[in-house]
N, C-alpha and C. Protein backbone atom coordinates (compact mmCIF):
# COMPACT_ATOMS: atom_id res chain seq x y z
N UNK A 1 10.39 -11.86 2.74
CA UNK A 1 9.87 -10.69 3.41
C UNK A 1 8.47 -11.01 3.93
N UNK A 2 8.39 -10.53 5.03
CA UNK A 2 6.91 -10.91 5.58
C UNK A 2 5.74 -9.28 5.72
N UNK A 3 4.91 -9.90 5.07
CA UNK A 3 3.62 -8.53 5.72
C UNK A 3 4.04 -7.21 6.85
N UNK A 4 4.43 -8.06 7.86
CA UNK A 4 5.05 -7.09 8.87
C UNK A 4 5.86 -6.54 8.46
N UNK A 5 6.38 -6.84 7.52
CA UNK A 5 8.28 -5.81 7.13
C UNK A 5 7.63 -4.89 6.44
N UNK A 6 6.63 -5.22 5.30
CA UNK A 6 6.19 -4.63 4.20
C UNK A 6 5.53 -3.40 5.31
N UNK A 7 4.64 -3.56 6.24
CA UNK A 7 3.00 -2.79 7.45
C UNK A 7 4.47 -1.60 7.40
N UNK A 8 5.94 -1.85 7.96
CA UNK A 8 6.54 -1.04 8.46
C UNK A 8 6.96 0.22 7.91
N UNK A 9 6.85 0.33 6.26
CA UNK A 9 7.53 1.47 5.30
C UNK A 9 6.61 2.53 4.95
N UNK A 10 7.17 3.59 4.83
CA UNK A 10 6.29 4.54 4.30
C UNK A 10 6.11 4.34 2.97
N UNK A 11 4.97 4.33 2.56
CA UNK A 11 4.27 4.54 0.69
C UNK A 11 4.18 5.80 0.38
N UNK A 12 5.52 5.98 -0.76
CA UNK A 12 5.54 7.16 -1.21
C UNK A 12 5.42 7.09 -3.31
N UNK A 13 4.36 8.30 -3.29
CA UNK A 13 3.71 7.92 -4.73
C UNK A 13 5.25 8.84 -5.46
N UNK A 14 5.75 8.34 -6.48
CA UNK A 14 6.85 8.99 -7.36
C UNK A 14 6.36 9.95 -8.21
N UNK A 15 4.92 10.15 -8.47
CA UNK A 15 4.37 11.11 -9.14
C UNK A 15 4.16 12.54 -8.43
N UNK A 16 4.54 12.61 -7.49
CA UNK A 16 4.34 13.86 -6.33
C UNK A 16 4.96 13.80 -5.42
N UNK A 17 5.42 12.73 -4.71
CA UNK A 17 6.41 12.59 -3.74
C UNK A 17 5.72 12.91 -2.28
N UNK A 18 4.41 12.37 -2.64
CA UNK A 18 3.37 12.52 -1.43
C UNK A 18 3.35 11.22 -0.69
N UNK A 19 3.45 10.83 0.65
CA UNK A 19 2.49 9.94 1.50
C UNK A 19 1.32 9.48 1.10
N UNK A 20 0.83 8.35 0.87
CA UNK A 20 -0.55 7.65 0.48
C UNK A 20 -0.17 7.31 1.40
N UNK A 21 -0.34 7.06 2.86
CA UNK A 21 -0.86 5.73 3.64
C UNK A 21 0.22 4.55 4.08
N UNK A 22 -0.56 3.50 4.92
CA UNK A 22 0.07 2.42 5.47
C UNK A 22 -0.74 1.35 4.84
N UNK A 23 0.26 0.24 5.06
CA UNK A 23 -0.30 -0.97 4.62
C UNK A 23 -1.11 -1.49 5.88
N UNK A 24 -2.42 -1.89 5.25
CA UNK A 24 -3.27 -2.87 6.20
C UNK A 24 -3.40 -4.08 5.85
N UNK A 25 -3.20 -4.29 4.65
CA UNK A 25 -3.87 -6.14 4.10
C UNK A 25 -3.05 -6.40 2.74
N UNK A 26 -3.06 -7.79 2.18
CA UNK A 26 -2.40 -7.63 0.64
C UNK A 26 -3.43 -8.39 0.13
N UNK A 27 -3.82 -8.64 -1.49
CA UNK A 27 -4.50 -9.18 -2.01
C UNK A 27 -3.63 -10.43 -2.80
N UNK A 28 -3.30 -11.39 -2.36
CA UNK A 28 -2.77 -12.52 -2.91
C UNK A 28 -4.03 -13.60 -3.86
N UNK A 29 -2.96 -13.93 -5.10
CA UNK A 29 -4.11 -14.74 -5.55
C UNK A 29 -3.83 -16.15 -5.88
N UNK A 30 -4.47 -17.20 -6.31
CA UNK A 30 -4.31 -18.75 -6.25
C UNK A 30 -3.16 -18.93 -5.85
N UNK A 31 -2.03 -18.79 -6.48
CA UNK A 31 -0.96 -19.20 -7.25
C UNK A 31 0.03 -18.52 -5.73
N UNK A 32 -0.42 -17.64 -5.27
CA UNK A 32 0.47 -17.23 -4.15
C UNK A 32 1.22 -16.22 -3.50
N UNK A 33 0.97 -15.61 -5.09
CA UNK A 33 1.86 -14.20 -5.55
C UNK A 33 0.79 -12.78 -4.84
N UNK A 34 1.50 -11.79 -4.43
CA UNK A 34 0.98 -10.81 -3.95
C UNK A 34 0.13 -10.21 -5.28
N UNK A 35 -0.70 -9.87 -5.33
CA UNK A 35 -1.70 -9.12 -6.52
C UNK A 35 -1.89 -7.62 -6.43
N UNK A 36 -1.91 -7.09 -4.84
CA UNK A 36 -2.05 -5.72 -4.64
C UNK A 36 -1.75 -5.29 -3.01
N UNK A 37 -1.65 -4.19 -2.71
CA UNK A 37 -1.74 -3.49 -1.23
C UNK A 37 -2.54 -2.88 -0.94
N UNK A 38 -3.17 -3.16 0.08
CA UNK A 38 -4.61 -2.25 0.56
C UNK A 38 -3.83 -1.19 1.23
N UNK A 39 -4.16 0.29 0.97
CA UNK A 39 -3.52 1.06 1.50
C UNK A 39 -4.75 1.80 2.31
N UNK A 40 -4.59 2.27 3.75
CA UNK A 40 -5.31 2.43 4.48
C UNK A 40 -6.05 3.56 3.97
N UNK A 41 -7.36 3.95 3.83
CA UNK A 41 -7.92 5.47 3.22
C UNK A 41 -7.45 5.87 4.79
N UNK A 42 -7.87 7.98 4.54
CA UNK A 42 -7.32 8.87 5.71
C UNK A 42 -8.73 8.53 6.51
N UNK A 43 -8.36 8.94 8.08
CA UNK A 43 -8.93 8.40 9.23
C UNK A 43 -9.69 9.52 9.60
N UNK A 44 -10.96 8.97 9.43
CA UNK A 44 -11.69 10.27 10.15
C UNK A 44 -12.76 9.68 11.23
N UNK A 45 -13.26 10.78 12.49
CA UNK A 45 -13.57 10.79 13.83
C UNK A 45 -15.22 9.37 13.25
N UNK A 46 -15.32 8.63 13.93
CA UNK A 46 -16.14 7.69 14.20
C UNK A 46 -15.90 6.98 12.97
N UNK A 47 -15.53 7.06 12.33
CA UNK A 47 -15.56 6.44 10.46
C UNK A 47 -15.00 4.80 10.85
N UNK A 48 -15.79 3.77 10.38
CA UNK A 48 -15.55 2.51 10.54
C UNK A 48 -15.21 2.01 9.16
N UNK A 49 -15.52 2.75 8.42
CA UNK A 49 -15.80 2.41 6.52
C UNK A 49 -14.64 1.84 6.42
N UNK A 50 -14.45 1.09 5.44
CA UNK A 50 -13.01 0.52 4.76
C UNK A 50 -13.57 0.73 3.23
N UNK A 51 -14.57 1.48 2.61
CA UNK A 51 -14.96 1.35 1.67
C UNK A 51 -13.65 2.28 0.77
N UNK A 52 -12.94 3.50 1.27
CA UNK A 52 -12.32 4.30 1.12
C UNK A 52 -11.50 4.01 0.89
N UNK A 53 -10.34 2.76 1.12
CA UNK A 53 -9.15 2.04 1.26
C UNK A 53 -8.91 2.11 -0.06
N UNK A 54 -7.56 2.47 -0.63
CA UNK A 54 -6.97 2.19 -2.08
C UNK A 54 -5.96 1.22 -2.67
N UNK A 55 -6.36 0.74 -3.33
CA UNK A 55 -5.59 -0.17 -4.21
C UNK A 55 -4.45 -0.01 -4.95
N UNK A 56 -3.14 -0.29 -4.41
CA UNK A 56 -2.06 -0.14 -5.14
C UNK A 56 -1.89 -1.81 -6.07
N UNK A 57 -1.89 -1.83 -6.92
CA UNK A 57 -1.30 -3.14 -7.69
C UNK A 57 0.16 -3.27 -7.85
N UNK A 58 0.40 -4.69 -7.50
CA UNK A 58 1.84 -5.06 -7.45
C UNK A 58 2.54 -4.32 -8.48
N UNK A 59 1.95 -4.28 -10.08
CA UNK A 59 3.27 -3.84 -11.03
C UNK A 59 3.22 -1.99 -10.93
N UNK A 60 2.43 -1.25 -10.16
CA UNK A 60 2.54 -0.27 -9.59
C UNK A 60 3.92 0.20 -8.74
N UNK A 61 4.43 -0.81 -8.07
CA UNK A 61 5.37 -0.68 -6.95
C UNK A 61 6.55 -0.46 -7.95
N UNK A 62 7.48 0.87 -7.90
CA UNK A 62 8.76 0.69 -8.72
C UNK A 62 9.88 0.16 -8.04
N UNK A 63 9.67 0.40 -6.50
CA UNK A 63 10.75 0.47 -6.16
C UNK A 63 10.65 -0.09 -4.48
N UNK A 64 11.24 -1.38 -3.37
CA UNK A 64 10.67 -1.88 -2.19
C UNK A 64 12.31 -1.59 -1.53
N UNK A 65 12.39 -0.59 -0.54
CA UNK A 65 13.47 -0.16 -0.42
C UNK A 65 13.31 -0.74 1.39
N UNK A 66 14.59 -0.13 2.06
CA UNK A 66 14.65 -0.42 3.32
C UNK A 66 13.61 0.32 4.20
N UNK A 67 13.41 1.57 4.00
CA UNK A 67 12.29 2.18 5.10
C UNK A 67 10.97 2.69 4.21
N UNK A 68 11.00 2.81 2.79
CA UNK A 68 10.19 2.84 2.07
C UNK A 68 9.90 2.09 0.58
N UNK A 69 8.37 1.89 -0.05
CA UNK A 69 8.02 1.75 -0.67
C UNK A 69 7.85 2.98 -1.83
N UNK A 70 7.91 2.81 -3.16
CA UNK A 70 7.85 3.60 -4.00
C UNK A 70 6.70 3.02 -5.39
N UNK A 71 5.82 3.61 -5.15
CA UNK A 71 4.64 3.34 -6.30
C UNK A 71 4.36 4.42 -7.34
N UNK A 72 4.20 3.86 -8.33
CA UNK A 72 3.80 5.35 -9.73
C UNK A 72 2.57 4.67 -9.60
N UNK A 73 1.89 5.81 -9.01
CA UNK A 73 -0.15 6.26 -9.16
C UNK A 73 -0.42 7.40 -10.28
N UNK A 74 -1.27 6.78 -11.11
CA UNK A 74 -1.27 8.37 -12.01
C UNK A 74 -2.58 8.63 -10.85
């Protein structure tokens, strides 16, 4: 699976069944393995910040389906 397949799904949290966001970046570490998903923070008028962006961690993800992702966020 490539980044692009992953950018394409909706992230939906299983604790509420809410939308968090799109994927912008992953955090891979030495070894190769994905570590986390930068999930885009919400977009507001002139805002350049990325400080806002949230961190889903890989063992977060329950579930990598065809049009969506499924993460438990407490």
């Amino acid at each position: 699976m490539r980044l692009s397949d992953l950018q394409t799904k909706t992230i939906v949290n299983v604790k509420d069944g809410r939308n968090i966001g799109s994927i912008i970046d992953v955090n891979i570490n030495l070894d190769g393995n994905i570590e986390s998903l930068v999930i885009e923070s919400q977009k507001r008028m002139l805002s350049f910040s990325r400080e806002n962006d949230m961190i889903v961690h890989w063992k977060e993800i329950t579930k990598i389906g065809d049009d969506v992702i499924l993460v438990d966020i407490k």
